[in-house]
PDB file of N, CA and C in Angstrom:
ATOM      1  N   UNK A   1       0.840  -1.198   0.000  1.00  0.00           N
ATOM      2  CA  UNK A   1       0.000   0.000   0.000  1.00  0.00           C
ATOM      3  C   UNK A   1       0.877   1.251   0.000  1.00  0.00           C
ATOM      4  N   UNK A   2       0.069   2.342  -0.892  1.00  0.00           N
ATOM      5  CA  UNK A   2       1.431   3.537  -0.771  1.00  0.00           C
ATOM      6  C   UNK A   2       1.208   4.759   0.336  1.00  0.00           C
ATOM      7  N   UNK A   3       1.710   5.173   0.646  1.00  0.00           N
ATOM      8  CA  UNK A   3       1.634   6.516   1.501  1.00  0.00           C
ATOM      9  C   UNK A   3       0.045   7.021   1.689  1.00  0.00           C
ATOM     10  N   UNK A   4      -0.315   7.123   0.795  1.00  0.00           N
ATOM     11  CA  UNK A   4      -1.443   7.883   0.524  1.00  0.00           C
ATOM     12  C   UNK A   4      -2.766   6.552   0.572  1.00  0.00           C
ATOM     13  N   UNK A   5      -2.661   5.972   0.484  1.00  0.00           N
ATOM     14  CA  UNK A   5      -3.828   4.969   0.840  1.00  0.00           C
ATOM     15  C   UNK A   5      -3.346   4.481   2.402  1.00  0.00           C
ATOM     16  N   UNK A   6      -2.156   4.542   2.687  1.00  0.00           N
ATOM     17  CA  UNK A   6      -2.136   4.238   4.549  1.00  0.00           C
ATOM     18  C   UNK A   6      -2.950   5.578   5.142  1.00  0.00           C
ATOM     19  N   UNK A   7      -3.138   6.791   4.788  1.00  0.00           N
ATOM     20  CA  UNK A   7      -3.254   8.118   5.584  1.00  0.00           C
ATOM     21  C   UNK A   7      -4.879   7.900   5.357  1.00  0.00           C
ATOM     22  N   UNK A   8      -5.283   7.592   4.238  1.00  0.00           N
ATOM     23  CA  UNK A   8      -6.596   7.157   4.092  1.00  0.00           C
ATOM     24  C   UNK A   8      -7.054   6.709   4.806  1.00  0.00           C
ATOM     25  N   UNK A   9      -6.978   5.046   4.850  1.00  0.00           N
ATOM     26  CA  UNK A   9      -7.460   4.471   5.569  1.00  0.00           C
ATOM     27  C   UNK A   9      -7.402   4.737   7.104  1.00  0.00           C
ATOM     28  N   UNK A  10      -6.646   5.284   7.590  1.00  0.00           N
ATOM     29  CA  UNK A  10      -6.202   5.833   9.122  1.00  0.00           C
ATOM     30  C   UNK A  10      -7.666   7.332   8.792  1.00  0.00           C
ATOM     31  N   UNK A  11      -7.922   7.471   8.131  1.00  0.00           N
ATOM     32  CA  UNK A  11      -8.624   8.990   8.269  1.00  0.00           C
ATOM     33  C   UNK A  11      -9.979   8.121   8.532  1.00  0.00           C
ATOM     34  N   UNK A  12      -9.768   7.302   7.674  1.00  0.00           N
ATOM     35  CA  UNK A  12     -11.261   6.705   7.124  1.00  0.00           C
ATOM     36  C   UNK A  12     -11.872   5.990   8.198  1.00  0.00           C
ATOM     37  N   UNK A  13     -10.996   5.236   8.582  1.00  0.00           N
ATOM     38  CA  UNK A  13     -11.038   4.324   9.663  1.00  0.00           C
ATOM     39  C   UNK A  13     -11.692   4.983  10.994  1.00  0.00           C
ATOM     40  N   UNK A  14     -10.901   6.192  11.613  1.00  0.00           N
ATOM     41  CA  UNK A  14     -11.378   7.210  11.840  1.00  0.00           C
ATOM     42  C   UNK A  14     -12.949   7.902  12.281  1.00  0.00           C
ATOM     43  N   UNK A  15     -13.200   8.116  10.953  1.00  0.00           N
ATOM     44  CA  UNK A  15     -14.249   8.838  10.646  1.00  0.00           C
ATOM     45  C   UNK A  15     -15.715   7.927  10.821  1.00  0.00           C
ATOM     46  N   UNK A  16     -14.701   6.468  10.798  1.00  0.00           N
ATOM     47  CA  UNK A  16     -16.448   5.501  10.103  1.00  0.00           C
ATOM     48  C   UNK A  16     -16.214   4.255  11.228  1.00  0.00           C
ATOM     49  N   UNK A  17     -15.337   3.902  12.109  1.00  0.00           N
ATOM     50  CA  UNK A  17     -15.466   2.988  13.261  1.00  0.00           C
ATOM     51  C   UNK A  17     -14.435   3.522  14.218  1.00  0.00           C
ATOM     52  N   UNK A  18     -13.849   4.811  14.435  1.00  0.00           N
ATOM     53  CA  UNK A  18     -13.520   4.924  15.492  1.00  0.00           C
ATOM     54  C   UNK A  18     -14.071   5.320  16.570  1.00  0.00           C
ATOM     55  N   UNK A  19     -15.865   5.677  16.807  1.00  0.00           N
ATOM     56  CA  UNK A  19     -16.400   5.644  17.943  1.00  0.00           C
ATOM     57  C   UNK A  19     -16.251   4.624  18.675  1.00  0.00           C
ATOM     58  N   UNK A  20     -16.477   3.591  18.018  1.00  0.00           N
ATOM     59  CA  UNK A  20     -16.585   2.276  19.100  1.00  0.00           C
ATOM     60  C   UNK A  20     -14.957   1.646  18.600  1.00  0.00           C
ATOM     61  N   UNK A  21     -14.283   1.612  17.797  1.00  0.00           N
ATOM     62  CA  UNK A  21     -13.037   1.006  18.050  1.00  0.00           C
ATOM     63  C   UNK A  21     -11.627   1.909  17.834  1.00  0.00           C
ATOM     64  N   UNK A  22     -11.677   2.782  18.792  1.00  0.00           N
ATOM     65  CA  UNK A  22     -10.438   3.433  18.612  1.00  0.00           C
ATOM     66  C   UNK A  22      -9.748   2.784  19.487  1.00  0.00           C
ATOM     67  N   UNK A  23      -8.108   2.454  18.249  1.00  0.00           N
ATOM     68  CA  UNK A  23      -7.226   2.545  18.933  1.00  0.00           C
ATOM     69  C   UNK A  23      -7.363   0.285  18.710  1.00  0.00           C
ATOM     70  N   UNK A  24      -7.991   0.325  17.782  1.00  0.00           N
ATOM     71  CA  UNK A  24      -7.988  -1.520  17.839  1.00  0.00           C
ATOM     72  C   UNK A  24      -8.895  -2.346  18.797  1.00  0.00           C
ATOM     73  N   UNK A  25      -9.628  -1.386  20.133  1.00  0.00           N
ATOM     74  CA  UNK A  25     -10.376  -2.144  21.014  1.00  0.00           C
ATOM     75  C   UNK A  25     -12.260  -2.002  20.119  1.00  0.00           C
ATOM     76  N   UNK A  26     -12.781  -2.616  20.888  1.00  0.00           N
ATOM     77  CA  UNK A  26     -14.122  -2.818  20.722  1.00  0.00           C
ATOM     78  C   UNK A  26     -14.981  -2.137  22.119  1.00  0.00           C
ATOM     79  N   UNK A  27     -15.712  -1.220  21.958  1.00  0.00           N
ATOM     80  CA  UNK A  27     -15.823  -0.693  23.111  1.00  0.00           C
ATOM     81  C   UNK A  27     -17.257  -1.436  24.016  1.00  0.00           C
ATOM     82  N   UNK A  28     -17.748  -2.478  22.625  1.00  0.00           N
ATOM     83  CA  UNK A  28     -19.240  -2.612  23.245  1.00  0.00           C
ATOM     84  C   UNK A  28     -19.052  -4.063  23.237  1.00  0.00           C
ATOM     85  N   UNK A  29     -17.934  -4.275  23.541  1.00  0.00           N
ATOM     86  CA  UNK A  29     -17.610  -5.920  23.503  1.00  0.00           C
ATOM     87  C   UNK A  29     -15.524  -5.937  24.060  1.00  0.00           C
ATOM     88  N   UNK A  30     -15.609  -5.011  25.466  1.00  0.00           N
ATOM     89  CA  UNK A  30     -13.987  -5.104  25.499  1.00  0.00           C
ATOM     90  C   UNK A  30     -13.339  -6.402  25.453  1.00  0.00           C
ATOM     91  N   UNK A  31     -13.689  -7.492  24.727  1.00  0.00           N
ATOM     92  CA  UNK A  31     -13.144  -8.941  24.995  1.00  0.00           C
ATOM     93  C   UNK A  31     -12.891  -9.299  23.854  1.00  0.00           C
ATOM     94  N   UNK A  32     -13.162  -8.684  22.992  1.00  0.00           N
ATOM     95  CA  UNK A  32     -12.664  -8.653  21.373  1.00  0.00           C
ATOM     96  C   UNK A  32     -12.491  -7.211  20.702  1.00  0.00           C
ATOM     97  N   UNK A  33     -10.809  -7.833  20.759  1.00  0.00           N
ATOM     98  CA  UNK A  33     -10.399  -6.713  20.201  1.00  0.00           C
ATOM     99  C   UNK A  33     -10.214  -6.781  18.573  1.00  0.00           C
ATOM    100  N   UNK A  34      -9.486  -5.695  17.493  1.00  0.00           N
ATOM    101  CA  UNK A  34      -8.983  -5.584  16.421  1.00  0.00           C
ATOM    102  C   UNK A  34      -7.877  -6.488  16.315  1.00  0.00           C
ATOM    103  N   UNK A  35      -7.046  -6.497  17.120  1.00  0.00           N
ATOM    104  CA  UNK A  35      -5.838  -7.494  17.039  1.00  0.00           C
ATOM    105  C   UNK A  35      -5.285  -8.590  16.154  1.00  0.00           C
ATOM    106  N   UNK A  36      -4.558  -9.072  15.728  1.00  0.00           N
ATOM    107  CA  UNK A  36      -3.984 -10.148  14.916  1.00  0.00           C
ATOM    108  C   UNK A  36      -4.999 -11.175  15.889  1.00  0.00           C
ATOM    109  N   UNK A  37      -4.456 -11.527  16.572  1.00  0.00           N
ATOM    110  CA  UNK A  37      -5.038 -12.738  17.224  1.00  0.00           C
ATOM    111  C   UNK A  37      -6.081 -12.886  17.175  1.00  0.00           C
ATOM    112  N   UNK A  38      -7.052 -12.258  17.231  1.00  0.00           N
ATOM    113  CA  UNK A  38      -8.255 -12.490  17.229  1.00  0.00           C
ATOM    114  C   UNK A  38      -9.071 -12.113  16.166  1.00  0.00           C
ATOM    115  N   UNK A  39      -8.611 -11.627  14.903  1.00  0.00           N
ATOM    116  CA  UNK A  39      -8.990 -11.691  14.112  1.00  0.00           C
ATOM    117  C   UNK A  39      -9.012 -13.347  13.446  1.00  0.00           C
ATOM    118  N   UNK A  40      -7.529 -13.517  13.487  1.00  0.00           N
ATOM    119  CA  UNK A  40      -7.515 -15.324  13.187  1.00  0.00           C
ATOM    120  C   UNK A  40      -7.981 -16.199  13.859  1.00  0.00           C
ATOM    121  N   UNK A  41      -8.868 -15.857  14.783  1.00  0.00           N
ATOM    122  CA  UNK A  41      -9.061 -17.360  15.684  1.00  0.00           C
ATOM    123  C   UNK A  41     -11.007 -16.795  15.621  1.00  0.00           C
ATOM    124  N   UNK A  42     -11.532 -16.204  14.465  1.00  0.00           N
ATOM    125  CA  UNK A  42     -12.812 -15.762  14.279  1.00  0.00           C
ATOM    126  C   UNK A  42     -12.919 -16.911  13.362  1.00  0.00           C
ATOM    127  N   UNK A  43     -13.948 -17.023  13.390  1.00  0.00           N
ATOM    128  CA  UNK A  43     -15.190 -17.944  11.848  1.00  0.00           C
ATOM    129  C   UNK A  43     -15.418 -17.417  11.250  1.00  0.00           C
ATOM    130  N   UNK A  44     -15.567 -16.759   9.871  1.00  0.00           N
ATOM    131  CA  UNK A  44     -14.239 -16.993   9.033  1.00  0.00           C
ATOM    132  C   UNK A  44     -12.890 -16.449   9.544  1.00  0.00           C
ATOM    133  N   UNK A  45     -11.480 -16.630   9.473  1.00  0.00           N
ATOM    134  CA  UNK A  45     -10.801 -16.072  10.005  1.00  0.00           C
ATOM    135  C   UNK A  45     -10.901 -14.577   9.446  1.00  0.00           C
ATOM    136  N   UNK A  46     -10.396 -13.425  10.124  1.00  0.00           N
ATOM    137  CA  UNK A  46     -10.605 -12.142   9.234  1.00  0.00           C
ATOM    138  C   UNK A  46      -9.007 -11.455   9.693  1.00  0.00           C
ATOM    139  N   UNK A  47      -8.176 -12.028   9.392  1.00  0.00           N
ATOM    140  CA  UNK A  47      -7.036 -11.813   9.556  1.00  0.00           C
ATOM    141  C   UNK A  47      -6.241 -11.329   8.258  1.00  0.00           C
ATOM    142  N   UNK A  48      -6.992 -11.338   6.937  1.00  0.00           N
ATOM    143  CA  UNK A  48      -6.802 -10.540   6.050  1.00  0.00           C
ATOM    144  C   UNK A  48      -7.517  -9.825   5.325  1.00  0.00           C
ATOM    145  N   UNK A  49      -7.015  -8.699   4.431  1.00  0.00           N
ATOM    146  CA  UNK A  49      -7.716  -7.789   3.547  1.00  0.00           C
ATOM    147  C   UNK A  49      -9.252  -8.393   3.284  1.00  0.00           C
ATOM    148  N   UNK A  50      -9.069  -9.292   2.271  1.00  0.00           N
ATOM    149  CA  UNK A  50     -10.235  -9.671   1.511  1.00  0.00           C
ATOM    150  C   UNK A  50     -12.008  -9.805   2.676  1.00  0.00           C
ATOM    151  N   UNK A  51     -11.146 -10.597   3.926  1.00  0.00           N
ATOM    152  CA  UNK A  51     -12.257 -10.884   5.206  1.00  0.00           C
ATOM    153  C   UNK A  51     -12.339  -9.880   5.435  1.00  0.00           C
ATOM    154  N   UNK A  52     -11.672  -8.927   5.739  1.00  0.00           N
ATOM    155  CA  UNK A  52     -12.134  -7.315   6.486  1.00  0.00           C
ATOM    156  C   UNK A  52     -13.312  -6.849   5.615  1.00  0.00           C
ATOM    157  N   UNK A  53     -12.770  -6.955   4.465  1.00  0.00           N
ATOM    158  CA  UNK A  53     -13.926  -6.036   3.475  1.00  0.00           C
ATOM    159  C   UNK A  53     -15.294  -6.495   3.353  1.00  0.00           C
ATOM    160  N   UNK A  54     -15.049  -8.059   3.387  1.00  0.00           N
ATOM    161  CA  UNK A  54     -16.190  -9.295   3.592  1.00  0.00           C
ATOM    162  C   UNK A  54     -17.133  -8.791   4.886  1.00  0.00           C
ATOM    163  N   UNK A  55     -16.452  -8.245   5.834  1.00  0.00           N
ATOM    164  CA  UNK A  55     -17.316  -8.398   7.055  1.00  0.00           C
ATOM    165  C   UNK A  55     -17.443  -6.506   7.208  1.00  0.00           C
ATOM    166  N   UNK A  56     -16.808  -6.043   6.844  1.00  0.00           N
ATOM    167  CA  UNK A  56     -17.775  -4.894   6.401  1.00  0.00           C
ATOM    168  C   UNK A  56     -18.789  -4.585   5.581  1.00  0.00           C
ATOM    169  N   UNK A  57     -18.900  -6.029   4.799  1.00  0.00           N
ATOM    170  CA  UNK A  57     -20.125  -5.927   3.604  1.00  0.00           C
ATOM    171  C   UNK A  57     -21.358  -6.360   4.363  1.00  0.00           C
ATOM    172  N   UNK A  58     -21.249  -7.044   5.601  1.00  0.00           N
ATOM    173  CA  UNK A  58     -21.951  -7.982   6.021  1.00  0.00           C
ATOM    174  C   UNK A  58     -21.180  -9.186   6.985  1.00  0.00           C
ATOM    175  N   UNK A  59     -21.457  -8.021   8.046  1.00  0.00           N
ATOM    176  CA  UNK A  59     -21.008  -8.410   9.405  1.00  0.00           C
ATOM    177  C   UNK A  59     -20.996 -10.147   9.616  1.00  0.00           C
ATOM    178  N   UNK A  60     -20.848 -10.658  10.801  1.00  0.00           N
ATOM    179  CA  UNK A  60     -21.052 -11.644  11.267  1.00  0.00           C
ATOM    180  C   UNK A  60     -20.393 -11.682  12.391  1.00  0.00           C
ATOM    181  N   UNK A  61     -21.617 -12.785  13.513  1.00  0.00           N
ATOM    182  CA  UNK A  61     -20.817 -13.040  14.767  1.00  0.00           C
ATOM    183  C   UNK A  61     -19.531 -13.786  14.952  1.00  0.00           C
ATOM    184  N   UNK A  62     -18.880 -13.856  16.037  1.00  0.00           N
ATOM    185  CA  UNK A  62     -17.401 -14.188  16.323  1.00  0.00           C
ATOM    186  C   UNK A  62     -17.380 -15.889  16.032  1.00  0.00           C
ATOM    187  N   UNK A  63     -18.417 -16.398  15.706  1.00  0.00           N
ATOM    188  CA  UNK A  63     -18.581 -17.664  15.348  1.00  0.00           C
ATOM    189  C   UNK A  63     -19.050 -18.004  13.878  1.00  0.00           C
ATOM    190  N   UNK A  64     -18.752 -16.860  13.654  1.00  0.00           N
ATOM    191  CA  UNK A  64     -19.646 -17.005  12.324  1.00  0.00           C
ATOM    192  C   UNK A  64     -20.998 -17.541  11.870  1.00  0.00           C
ATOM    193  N   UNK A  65     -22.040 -17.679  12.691  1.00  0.00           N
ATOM    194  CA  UNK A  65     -23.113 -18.113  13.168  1.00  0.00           C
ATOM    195  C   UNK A  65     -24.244 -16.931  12.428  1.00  0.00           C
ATOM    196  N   UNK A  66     -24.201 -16.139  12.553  1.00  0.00           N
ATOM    197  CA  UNK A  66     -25.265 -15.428  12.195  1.00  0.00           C
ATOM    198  C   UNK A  66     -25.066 -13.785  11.871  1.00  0.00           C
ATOM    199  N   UNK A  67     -25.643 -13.112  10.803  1.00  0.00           N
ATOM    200  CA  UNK A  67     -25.562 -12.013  10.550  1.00  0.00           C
ATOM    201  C   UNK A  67     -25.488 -11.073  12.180  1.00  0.00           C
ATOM    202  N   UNK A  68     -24.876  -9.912  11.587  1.00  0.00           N
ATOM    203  CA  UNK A  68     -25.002  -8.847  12.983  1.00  0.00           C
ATOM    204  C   UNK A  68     -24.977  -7.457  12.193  1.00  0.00           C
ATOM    205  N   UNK A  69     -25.426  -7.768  11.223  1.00  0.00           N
ATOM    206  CA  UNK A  69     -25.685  -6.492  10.231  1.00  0.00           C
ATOM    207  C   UNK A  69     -26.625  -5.214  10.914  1.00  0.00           C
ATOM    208  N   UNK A  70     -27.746  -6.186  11.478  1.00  0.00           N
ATOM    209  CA  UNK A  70     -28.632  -4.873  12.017  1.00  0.00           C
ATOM    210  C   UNK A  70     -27.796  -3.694  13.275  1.00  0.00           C
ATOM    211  N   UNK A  71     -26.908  -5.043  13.789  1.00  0.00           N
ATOM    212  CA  UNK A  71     -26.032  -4.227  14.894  1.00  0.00           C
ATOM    213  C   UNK A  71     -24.749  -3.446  15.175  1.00  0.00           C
ATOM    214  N   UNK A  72     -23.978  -3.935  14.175  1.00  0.00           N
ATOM    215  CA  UNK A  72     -22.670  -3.400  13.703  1.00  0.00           C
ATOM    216  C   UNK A  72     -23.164  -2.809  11.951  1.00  0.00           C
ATOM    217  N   UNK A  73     -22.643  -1.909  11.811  1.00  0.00           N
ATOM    218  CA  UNK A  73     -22.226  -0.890  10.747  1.00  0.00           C
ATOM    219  C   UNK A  73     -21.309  -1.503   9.966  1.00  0.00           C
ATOM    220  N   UNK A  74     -22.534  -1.728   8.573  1.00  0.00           N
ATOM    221  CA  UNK A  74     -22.162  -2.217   7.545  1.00  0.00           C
ATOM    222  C   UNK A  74     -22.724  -1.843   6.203  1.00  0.00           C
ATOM    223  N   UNK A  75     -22.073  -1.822   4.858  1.00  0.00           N
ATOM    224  CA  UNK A  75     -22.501  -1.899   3.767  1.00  0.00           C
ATOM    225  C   UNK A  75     -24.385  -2.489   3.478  1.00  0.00           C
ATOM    226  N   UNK A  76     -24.444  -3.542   4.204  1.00  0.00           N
ATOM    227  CA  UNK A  76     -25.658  -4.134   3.950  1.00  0.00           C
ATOM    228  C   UNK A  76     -26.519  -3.499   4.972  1.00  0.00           C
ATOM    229  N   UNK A  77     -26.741  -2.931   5.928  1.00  0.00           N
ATOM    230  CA  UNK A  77     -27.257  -2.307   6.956  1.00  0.00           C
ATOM    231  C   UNK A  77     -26.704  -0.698   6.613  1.00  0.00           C
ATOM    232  N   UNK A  78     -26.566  -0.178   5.288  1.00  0.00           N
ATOM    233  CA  UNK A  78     -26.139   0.695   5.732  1.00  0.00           C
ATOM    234  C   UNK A  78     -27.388   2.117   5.420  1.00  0.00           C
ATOM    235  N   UNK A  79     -28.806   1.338   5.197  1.00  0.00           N
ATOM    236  CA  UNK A  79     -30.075   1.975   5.536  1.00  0.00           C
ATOM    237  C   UNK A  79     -29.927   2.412   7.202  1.00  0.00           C
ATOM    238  N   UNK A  80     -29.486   1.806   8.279  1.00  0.00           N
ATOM    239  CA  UNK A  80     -29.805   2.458   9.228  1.00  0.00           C
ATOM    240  C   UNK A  80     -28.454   2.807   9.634  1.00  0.00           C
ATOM    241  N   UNK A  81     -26.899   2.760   9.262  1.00  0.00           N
ATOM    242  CA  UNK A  81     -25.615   3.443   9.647  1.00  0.00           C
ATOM    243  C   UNK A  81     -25.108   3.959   8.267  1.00  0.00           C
ATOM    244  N   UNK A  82     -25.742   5.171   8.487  1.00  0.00           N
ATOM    245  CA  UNK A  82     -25.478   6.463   7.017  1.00  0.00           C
ATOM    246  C   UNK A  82     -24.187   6.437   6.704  1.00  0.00           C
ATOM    247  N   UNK A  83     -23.221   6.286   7.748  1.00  0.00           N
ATOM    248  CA  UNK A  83     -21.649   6.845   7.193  1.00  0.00           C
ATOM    249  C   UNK A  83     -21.235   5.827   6.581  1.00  0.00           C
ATOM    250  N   UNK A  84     -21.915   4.594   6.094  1.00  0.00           N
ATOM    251  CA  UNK A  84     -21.767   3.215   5.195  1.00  0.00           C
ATOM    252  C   UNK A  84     -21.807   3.742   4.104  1.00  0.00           C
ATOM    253  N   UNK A  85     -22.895   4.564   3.593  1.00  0.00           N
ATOM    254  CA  UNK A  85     -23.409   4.773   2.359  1.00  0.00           C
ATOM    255  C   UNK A  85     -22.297   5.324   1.538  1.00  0.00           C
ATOM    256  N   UNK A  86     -21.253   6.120   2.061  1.00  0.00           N
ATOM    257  CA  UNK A  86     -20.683   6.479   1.025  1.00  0.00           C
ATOM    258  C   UNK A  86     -19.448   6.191   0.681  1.00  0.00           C
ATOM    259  N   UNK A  87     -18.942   4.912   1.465  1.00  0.00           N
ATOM    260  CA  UNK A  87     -17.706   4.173   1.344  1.00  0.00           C
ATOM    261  C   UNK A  87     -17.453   3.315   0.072  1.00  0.00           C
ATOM    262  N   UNK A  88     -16.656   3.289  -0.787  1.00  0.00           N
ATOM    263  CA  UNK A  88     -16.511   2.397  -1.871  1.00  0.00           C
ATOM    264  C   UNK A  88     -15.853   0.955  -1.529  1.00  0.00           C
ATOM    265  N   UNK A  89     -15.774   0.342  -2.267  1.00  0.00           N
ATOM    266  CA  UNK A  89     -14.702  -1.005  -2.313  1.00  0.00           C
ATOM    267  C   UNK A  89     -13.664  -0.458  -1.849  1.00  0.00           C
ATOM    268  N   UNK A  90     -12.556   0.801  -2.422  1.00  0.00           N
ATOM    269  CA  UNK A  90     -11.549   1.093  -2.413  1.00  0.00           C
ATOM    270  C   UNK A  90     -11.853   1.713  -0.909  1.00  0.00           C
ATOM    271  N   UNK A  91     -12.395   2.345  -0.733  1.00  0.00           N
ATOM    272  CA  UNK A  91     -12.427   2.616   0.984  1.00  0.00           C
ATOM    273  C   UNK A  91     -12.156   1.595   1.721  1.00  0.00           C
ATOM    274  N   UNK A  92     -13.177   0.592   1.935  1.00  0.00           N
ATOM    275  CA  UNK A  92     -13.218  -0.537   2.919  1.00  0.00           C
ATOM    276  C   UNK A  92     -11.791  -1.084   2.703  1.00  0.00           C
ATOM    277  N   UNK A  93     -11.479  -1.065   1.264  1.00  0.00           N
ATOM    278  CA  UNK A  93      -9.904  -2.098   1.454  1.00  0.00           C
ATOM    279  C   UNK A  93      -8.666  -1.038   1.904  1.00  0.00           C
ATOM    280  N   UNK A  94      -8.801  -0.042   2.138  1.00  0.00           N
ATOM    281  CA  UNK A  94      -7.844   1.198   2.781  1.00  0.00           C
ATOM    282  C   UNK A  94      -8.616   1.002   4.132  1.00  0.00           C
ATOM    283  N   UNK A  95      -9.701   0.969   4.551  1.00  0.00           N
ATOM    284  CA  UNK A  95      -9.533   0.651   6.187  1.00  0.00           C
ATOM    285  C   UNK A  95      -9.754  -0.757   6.721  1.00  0.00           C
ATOM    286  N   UNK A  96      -9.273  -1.590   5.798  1.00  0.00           N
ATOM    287  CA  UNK A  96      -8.906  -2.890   6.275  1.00  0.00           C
ATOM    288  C   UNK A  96      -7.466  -2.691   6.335  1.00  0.00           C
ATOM    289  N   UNK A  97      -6.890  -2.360   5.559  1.00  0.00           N
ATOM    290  CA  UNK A  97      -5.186  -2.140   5.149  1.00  0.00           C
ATOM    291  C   UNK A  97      -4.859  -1.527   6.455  1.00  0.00           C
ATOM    292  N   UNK A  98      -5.898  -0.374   7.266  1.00  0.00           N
ATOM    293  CA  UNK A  98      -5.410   0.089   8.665  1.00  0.00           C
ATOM    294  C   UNK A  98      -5.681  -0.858   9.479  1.00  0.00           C
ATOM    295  N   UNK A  99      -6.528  -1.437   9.567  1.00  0.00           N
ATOM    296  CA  UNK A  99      -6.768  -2.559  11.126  1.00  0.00           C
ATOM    297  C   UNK A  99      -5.411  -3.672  10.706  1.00  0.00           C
ATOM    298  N   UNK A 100      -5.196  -3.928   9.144  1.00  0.00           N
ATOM    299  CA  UNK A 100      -3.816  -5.042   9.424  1.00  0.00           C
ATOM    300  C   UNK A 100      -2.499  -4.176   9.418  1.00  0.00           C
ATOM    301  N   UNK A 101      -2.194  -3.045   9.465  1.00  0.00           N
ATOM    302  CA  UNK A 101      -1.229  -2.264   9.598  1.00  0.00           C
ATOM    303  C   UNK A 101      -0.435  -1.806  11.183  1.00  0.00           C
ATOM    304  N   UNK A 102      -2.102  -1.252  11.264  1.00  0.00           N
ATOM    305  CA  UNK A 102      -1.579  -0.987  13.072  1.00  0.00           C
ATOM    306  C   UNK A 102      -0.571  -1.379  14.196  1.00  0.00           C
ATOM    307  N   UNK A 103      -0.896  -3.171  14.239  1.00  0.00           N
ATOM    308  CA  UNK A 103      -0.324  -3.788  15.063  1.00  0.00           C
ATOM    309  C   UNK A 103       1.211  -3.524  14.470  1.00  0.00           C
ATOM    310  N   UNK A 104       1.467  -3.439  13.066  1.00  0.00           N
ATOM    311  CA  UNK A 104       2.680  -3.410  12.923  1.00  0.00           C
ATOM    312  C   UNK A 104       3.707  -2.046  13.466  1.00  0.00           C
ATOM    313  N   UNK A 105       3.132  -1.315  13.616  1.00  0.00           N
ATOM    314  CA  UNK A 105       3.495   0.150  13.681  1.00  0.00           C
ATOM    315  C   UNK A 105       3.658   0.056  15.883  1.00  0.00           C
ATOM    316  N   UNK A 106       4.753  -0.064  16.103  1.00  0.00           N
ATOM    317  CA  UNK A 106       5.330  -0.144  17.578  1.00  0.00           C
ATOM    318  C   UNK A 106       4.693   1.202  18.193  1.00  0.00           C
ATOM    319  N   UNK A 107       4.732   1.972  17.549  1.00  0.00           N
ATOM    320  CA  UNK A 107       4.423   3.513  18.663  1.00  0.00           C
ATOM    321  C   UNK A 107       2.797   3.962  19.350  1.00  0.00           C
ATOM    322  N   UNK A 108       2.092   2.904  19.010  1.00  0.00           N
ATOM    323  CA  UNK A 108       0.789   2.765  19.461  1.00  0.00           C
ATOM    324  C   UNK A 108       0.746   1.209  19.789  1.00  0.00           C
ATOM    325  N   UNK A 109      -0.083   1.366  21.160  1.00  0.00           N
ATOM    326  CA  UNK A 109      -0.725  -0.039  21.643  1.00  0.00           C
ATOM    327  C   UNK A 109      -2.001  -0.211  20.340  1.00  0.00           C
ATOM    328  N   UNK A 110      -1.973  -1.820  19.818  1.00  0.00           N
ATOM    329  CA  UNK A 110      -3.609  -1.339  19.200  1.00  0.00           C
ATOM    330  C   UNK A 110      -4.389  -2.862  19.780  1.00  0.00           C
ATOM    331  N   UNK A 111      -5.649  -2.759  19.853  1.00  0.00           N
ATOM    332  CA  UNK A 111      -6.368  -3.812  20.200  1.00  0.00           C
ATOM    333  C   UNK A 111      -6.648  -4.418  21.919  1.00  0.00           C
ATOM    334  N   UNK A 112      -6.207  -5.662  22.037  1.00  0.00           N
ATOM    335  CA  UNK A 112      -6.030  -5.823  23.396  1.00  0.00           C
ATOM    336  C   UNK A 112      -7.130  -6.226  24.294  1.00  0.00           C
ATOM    337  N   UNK A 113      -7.919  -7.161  23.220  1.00  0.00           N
ATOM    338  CA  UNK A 113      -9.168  -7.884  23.273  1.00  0.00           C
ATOM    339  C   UNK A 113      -9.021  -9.207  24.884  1.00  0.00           C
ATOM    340  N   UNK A 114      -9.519  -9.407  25.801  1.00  0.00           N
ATOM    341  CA  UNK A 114      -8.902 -10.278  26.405  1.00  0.00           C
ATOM    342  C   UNK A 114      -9.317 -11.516  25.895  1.00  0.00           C
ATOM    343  N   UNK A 115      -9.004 -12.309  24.635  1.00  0.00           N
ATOM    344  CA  UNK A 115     -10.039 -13.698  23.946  1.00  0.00           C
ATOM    345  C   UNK A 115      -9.461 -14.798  24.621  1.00  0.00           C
ATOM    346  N   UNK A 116      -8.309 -14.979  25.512  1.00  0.00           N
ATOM    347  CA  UNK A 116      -8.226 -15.856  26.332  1.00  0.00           C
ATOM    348  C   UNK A 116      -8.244 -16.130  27.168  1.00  0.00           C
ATOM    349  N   UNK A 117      -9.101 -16.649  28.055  1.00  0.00           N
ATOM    350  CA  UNK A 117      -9.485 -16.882  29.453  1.00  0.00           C
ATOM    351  C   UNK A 117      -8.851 -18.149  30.486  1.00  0.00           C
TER     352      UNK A 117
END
């Protein structure tokens, strides 16, 4: 990704899920975080690009069990979460590119889900 699609997606990211997940946590679920780890140990795993964008099209629970579209902010729900409506493909894959970027970048904590008990 070049310069300019990392600043993106960090804006974007931002603008369209950083109420409830700034900073990699989940605020309405602190037990799942953004994190590597727990992105891969989800149903489907969403530990890359393509799943991020997947589950911004159309959420799903941590089991992959059932839509959560009406509840999380998504493309397919995005009749009742407006700031969906005007995200493209190329958006969602610039703020997927930030949730798998983050962890790499040392100068911020990101995530920090507690998924193991």
């Amino acid at each position: 990704s070049t310069p300019e699609q990392v600043k993106k997606g960090k804006r974007l990211f931002n603008a369209s899920c950083g109420n409830c997940h700034v900073g990699g946590v989940t605020k309405t679920n602190p037990n799942l975080g953004l994190e590597p780890d727990a992105l891969s140990l989800a149903t489907p795993p969403r530990d890359n690009i393509n799943a991020l964008v997947d589950y911004m099209k159309n959420p799903t629970s941590y089991d992959g069990l059932e839509s959560i579209a009406e509840l999380h902010p998504s493309v397919k729900s995005a009749d009742i979460f407006p700031k969906m409506r005007s995200l493209s493909d190329e958006d969602l894959f610039a703020i997927g590119g930030h949730i798998l970027l983050q962890p790499k970048l040392s100068s911020e904590k990101w995530g920090g889900g507690k998924i193991y008990y």
